[in-house]
C-alpha atoms as a PDB file:
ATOM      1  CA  UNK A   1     117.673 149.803  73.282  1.00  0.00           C
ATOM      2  CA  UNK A   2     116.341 147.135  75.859  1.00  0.00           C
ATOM      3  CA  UNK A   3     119.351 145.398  77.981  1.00  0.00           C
ATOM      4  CA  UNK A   4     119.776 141.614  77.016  1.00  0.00           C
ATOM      5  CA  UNK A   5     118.881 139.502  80.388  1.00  0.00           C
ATOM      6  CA  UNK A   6     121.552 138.788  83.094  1.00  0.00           C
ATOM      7  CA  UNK A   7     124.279 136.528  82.039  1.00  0.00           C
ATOM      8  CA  UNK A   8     125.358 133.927  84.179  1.00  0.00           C
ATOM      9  CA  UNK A   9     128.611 134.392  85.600  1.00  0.00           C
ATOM     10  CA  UNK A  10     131.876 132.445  83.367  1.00  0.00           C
ATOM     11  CA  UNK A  11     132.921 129.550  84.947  1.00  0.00           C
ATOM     12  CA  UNK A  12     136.236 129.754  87.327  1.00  0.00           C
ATOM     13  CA  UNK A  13     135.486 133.687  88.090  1.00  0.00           C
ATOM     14  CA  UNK A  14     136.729 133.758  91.527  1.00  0.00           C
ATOM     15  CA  UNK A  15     134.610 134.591  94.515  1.00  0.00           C
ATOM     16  CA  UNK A  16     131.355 135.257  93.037  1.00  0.00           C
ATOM     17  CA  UNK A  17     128.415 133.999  95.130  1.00  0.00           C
ATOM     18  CA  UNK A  18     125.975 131.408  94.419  1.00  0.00           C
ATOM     19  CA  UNK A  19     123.573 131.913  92.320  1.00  0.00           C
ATOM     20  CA  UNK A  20     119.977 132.205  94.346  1.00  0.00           C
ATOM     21  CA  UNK A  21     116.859 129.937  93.276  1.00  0.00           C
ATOM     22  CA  UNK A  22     114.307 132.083  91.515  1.00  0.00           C
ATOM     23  CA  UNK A  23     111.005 131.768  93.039  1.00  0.00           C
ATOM     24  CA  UNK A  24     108.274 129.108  91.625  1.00  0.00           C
ATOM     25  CA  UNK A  25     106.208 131.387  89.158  1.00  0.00           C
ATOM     26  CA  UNK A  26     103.134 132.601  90.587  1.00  0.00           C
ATOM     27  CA  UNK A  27      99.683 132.077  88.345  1.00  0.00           C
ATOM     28  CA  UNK A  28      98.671 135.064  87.014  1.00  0.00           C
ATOM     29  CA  UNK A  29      95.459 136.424  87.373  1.00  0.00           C
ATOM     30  CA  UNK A  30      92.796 138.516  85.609  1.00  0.00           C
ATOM     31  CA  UNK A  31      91.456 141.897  87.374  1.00  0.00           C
ATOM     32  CA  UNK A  32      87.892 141.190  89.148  1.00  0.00           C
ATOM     33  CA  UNK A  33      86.410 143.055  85.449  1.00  0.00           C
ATOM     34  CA  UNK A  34      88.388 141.082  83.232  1.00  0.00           C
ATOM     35  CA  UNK A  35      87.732 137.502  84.708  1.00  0.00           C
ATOM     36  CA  UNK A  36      83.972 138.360  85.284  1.00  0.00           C
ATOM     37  CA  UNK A  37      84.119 138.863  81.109  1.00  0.00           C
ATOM     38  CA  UNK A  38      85.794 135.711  80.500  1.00  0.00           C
ATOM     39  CA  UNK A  39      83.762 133.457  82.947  1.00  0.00           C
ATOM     40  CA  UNK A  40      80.454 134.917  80.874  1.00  0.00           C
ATOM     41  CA  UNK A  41      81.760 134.122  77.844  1.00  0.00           C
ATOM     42  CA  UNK A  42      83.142 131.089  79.313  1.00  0.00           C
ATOM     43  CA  UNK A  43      79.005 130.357  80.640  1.00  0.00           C
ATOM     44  CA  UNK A  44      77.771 131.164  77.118  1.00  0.00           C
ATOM     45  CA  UNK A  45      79.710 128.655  75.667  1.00  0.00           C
ATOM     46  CA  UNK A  46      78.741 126.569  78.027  1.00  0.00           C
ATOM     47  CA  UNK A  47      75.378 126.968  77.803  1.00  0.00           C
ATOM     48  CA  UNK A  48      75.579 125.866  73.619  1.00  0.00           C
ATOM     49  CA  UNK A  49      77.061 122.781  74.516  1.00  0.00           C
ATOM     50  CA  UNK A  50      74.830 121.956  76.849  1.00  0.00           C
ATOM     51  CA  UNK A  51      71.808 122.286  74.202  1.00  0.00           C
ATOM     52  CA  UNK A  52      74.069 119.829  72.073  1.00  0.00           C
ATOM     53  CA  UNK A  53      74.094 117.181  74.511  1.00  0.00           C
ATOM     54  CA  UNK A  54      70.553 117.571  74.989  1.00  0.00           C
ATOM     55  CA  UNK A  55      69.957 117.018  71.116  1.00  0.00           C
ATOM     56  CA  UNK A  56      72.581 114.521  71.049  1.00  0.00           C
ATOM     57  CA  UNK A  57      74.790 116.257  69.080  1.00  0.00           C
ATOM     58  CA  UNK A  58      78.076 114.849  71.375  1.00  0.00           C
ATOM     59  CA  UNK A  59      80.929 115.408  68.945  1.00  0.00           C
ATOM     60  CA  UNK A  60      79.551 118.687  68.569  1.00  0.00           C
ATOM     61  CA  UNK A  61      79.226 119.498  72.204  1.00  0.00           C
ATOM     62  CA  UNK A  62      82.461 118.340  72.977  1.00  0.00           C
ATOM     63  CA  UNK A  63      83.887 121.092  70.429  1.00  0.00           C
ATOM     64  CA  UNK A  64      81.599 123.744  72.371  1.00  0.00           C
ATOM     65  CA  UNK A  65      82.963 122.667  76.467  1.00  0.00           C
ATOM     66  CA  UNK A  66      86.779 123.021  74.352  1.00  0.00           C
ATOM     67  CA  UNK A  67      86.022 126.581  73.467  1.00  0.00           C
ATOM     68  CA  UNK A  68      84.534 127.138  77.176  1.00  0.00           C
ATOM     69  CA  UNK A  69      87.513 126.047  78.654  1.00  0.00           C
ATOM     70  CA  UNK A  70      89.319 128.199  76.376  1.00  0.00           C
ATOM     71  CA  UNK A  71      87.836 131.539  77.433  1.00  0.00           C
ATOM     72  CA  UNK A  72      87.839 130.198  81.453  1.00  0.00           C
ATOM     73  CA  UNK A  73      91.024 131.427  83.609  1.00  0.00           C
ATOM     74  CA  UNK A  74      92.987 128.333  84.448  1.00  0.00           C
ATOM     75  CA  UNK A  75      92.901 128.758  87.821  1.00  0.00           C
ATOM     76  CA  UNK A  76      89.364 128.351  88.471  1.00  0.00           C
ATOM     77  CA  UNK A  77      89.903 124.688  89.551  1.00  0.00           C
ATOM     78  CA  UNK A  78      85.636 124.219  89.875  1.00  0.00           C
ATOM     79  CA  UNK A  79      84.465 125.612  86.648  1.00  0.00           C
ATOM     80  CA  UNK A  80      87.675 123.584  84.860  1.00  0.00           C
ATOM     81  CA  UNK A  81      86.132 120.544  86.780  1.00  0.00           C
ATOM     82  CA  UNK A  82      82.969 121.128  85.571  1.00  0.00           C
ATOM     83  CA  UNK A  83      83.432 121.087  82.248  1.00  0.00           C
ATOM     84  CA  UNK A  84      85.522 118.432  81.802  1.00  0.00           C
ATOM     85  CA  UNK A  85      83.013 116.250  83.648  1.00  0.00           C
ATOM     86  CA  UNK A  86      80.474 117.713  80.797  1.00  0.00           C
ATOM     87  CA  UNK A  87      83.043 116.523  78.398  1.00  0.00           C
ATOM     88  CA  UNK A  88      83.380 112.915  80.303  1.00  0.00           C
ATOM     89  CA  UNK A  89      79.816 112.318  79.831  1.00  0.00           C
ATOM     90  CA  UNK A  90      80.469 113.735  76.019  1.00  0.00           C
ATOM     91  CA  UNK A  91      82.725 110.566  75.286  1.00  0.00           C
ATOM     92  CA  UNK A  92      80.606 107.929  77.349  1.00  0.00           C
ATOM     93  CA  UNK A  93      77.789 108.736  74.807  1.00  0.00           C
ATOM     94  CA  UNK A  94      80.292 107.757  71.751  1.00  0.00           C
ATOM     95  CA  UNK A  95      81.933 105.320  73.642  1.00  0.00           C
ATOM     96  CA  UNK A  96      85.249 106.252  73.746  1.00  0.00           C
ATOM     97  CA  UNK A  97      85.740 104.917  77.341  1.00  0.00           C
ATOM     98  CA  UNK A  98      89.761 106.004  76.958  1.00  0.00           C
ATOM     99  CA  UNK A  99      88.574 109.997  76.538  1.00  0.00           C
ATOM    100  CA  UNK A 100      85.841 109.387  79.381  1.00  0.00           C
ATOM    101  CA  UNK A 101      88.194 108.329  81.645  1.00  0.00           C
ATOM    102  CA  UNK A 102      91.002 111.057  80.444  1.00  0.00           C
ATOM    103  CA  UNK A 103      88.493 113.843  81.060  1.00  0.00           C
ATOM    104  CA  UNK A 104      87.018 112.426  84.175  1.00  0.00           C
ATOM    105  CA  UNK A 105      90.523 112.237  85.855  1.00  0.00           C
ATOM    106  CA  UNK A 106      91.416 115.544  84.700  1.00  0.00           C
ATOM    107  CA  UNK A 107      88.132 116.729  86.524  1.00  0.00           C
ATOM    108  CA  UNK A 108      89.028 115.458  89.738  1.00  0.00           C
ATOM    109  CA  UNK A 109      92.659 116.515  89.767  1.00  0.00           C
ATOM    110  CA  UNK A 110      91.468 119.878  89.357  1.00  0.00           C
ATOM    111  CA  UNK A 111      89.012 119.757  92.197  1.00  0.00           C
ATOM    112  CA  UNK A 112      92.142 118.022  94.187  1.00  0.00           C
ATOM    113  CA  UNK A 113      93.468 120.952  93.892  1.00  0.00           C
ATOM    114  CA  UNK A 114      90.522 123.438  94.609  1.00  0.00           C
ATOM    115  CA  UNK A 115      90.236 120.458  97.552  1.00  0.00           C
ATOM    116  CA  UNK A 116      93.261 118.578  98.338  1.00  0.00           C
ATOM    117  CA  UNK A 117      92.415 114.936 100.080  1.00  0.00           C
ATOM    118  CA  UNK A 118      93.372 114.739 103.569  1.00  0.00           C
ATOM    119  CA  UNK A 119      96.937 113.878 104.036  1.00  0.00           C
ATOM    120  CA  UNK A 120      98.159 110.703 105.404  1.00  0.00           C
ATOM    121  CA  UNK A 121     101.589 111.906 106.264  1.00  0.00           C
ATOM    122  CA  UNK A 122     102.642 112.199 109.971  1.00  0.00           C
ATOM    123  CA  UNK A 123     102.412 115.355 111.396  1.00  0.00           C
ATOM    124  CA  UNK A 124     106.284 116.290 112.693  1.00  0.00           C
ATOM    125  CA  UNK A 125     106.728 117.037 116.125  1.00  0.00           C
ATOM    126  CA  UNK A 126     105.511 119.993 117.845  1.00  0.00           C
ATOM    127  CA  UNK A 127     109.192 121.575 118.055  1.00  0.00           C
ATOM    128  CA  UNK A 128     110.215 120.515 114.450  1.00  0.00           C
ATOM    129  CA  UNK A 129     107.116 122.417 112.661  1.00  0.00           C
ATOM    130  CA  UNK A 130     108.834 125.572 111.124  1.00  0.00           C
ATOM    131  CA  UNK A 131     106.150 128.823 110.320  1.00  0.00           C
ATOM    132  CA  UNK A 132     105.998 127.745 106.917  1.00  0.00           C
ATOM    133  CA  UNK A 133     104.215 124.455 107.772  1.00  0.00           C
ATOM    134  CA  UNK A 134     102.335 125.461 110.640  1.00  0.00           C
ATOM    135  CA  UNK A 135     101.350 128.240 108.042  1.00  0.00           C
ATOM    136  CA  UNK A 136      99.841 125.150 105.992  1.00  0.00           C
ATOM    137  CA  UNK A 137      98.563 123.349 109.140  1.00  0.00           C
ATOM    138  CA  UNK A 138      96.319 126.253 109.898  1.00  0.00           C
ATOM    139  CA  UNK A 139      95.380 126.658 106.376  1.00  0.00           C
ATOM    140  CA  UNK A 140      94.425 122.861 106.102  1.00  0.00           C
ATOM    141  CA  UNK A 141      92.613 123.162 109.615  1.00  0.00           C
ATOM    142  CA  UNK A 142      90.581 126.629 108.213  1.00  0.00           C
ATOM    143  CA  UNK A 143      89.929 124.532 104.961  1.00  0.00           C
ATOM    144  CA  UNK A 144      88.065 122.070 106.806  1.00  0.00           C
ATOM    145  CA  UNK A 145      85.737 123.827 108.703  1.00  0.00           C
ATOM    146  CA  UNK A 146      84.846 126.217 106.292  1.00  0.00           C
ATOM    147  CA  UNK A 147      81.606 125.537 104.450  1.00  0.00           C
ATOM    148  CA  UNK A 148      83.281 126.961 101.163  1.00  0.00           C
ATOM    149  CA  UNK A 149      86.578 126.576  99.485  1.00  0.00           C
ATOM    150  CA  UNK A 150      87.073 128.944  96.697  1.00  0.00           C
ATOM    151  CA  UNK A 151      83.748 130.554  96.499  1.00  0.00           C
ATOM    152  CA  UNK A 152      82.175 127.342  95.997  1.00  0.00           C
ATOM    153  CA  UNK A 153      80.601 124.922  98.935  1.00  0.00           C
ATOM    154  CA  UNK A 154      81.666 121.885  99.430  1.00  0.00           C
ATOM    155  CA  UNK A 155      78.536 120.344  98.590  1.00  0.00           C
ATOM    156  CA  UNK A 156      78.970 121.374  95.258  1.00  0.00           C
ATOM    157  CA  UNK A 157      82.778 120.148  95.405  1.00  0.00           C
ATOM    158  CA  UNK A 158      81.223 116.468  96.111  1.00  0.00           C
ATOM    159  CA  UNK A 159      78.388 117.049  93.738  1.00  0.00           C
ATOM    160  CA  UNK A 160      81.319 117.532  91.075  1.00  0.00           C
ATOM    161  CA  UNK A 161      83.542 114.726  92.469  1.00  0.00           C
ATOM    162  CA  UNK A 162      80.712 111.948  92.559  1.00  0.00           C
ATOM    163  CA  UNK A 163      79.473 112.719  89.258  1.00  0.00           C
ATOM    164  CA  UNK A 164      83.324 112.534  88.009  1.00  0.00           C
ATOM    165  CA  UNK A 165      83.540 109.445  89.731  1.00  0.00           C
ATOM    166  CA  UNK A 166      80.392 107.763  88.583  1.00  0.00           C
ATOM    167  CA  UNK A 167      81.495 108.404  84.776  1.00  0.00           C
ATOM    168  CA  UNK A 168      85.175 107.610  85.298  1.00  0.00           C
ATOM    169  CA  UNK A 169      83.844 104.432  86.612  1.00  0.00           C
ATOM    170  CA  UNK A 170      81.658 103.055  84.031  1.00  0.00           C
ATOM    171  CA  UNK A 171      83.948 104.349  81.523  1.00  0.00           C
ATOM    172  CA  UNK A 172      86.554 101.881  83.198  1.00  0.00           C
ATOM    173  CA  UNK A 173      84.173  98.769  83.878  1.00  0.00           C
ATOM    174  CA  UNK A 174      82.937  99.379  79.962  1.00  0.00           C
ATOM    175  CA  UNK A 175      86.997  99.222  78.987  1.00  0.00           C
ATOM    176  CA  UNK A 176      87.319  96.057  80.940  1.00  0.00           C
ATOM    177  CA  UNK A 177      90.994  94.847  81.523  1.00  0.00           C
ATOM    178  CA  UNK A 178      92.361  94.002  84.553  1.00  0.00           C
ATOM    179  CA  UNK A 179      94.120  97.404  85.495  1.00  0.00           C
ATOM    180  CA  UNK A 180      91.033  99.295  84.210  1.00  0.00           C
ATOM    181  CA  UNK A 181      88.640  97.348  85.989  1.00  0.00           C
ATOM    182  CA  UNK A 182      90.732  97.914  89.305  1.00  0.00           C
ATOM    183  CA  UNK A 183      90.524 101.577  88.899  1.00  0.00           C
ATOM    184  CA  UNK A 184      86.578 101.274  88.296  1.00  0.00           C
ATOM    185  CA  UNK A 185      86.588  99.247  91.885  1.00  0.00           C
ATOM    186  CA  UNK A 186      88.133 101.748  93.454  1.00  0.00           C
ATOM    187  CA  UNK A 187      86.252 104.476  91.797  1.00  0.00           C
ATOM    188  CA  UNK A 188      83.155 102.778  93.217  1.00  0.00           C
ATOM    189  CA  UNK A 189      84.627 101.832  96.408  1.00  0.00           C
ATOM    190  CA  UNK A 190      85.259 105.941  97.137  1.00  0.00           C
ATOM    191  CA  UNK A 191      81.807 106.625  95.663  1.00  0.00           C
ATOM    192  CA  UNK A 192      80.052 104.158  98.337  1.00  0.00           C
ATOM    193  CA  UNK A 193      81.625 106.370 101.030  1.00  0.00           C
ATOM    194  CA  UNK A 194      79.880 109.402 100.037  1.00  0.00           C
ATOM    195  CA  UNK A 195      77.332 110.986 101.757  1.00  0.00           C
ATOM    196  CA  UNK A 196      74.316 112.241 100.009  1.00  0.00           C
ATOM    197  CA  UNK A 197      74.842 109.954  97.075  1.00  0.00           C
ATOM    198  CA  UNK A 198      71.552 109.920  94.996  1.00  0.00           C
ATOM    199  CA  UNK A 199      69.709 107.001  95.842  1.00  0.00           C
ATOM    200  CA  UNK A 200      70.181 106.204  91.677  1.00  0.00           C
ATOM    201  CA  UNK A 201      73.477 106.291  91.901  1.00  0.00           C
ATOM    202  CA  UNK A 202      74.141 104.390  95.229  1.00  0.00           C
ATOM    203  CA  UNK A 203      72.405 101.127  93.734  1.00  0.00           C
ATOM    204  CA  UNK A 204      74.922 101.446  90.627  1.00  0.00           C
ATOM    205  CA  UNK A 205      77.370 101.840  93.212  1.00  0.00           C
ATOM    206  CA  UNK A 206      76.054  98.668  94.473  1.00  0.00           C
ATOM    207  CA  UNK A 207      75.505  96.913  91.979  1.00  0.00           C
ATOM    208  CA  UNK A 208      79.145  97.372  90.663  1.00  0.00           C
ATOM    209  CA  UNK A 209      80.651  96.669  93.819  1.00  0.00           C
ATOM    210  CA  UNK A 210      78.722  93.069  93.774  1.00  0.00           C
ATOM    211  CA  UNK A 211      79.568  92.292  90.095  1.00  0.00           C
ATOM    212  CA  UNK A 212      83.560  93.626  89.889  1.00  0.00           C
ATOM    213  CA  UNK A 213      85.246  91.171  91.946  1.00  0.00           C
ATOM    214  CA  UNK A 214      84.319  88.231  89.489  1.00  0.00           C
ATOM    215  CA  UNK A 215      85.289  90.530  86.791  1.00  0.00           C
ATOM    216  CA  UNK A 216      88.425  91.210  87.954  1.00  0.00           C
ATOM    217  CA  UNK A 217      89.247  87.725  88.481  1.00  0.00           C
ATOM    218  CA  UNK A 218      87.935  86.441  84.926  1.00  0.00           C
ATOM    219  CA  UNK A 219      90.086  89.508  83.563  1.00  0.00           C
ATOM    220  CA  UNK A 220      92.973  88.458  85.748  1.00  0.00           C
ATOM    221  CA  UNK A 221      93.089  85.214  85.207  1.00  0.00           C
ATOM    222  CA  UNK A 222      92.750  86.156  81.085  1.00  0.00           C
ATOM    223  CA  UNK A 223      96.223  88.315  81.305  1.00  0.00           C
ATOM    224  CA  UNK A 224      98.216  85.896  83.135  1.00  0.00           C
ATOM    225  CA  UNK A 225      97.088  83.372  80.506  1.00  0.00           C
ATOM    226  CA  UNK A 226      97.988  85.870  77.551  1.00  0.00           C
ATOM    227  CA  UNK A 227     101.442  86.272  79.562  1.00  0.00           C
ATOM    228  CA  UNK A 228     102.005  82.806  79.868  1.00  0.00           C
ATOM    229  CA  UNK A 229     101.478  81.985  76.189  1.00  0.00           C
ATOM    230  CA  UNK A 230     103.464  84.626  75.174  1.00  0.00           C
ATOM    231  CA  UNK A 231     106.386  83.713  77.289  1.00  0.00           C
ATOM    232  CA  UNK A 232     105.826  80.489  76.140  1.00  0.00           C
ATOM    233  CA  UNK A 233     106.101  81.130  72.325  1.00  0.00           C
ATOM    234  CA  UNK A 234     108.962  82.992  73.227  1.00  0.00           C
ATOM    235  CA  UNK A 235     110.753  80.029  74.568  1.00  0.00           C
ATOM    236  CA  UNK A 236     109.887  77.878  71.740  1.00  0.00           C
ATOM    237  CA  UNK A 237     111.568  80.196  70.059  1.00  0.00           C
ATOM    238  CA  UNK A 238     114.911  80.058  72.120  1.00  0.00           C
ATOM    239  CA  UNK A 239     114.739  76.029  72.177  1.00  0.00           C
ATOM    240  CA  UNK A 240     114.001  75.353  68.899  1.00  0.00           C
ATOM    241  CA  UNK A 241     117.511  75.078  67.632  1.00  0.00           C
ATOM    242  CA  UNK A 242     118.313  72.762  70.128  1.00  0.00           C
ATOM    243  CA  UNK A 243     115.382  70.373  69.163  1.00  0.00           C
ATOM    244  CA  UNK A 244     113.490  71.130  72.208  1.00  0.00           C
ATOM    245  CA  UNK A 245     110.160  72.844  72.985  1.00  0.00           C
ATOM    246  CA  UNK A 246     108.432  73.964  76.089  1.00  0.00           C
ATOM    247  CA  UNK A 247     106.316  71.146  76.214  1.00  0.00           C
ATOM    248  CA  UNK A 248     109.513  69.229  77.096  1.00  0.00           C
ATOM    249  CA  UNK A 249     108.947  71.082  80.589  1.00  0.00           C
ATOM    250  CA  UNK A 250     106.312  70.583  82.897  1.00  0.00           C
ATOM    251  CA  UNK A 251     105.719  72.229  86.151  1.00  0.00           C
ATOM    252  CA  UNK A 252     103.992  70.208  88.946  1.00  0.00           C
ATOM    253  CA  UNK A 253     102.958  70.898  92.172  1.00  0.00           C
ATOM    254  CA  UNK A 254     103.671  68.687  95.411  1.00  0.00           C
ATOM    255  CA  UNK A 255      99.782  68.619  97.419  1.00  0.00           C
ATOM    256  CA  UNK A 256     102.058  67.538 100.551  1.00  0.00           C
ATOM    257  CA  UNK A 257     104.357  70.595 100.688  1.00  0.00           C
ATOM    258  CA  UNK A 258     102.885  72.636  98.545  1.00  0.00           C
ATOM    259  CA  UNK A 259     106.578  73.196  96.267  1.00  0.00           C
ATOM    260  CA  UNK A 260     106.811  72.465  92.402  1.00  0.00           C
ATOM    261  CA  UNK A 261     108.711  70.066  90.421  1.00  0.00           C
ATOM    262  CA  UNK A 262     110.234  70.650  86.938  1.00  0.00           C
ATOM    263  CA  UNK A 263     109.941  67.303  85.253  1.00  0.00           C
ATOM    264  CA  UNK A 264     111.758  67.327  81.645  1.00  0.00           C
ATOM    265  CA  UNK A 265     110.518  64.691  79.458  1.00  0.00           C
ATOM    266  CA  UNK A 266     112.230  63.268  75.691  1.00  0.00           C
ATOM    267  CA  UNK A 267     112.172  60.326  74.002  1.00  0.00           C
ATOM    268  CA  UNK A 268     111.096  58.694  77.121  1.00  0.00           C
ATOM    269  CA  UNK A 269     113.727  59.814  79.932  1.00  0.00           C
ATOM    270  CA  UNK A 270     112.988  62.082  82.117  1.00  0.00           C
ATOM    271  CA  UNK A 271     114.533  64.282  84.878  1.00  0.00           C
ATOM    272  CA  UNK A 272     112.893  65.673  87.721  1.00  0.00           C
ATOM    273  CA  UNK A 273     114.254  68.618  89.392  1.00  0.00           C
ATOM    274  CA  UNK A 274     112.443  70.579  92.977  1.00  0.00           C
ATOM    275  CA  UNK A 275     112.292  74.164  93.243  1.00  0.00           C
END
């Protein structure tokens, strides 16, 4: 008969020792034989969807890049990027800009990972780095001068990103909103700092870059209206019972010192009182 798992210790049993911190669990991996099976079958999949994209059929080829992520290990960050780029460009072709964007992001968090972005955090003091992080120093420092990360080059790591990028972008500016077209600015703002952009791409880079910032503010100035009435219906509703409105309230601004006044106005009196 197989033993049950260890038991935790009863509470108040005297001088037992602290229980230790398992270890965070490692990712298990496939023998060289077995993943070379699965990334094949993984390719083949692949390969269908691709023809279904190419005919159009985007619904369809989104089913296909599923099944190839399916069969493809999850920890090979770059083929996982891959195809849910392929799946990005799926949605932007139905325009579902809310999957686009979903799948895009999930693209480039799993070449941050392959690729992590250079850390802005201080490096500690020479005498306060322990081996463990001067273990990740030097890894970080091989990382960067190595023209591949995980079998792949880091061309094709940018390749990946930009085209990630480009679709999470558009799929963003076509959303619109304020918060959405943000995230497209700043989609576009890391694209434009790309080398070997295609020259296609850089001039919708461009082009976005010259025609967000009045978007933004149209889309800004929208919300904060929306907010405002909103707030505003909501106070009519809290005044009502005492036979007042909002409109009873108006704010106005001093040119001279640049402060507002709160000027409440009914049945002809009114009472003005600086903020």
């Amino acid at each position: 008969m197989t033993s049950s798992p260890q038991q935790p210790a009863p509470k108040g049993t005297q001088g037992a020792a602290p229980a230790e911190e398992e270890p965070p669990a490692q990712t298990s991996r496939f023998t060289p034989e077995e993943e070379a099976a699965l990334v094949s079958e993984s390719n083949d999949q692949k390969g269908k969807a691709n023809k279904l994209f190419g005919t159009s059929h985007y619904s369809e080829a989104i089913q296909e890049y599923d099944k190839a992520l399916s069969s493809c290990p999850n920890y090979l960050e770059y083929e996982i990027a891959v195809l849910k780029s392929n799946i990005a460009a799926c949605h932007l072709r139905l325009d579902d800009w809310k999957a686009a964007i979903a799948a895009a992001t999930q693209s480039l968090e799993a070449l941050d990972r392959l690729d992590p972005p250079k850390s802005t955090e201080e490096v500690p003091d020479l005498e306060e780095v322990d081996d463990e992080t001067e273990a990740r120093i030097e890894e970080a420092q091989a990382r960067s001068t190595s023209p591949e990360i995980g079998g792949r080059s880091k061309e094709d790591i940018r390749r990946i990103r930009a085209k990630a990028l480009m679709r999470r972008g558009k799929a963003r500016m076509e959303q619109g909103g304020w918060a959405a077209l943000q995230g497209a600015e700043e989609d576009y703002k890391a694209l434009s700092q790309m080398p070997d952009l295609p020259a296609a791409d850089k001039k919708i880079v461009q082009r976005a870059l010259v025609g967000l910032p009045p978007r933004l503010e149209e889309a800004k100035s929208k919300e904060m209206a929306d907010m405002m009435g909103k707030l505003k219906q909501l106070g009519n509703g809290i005044l009502k019972p005492f036979g007042l409105s909002t409109d009873n309230f108006n704010m106005v601004k001093d040119g001279a010192t640049g402060g507002y006044s709160m000027n409440f106005s009914q049945g002809g009196g009114s009472a003005s009182g600086k903020s």
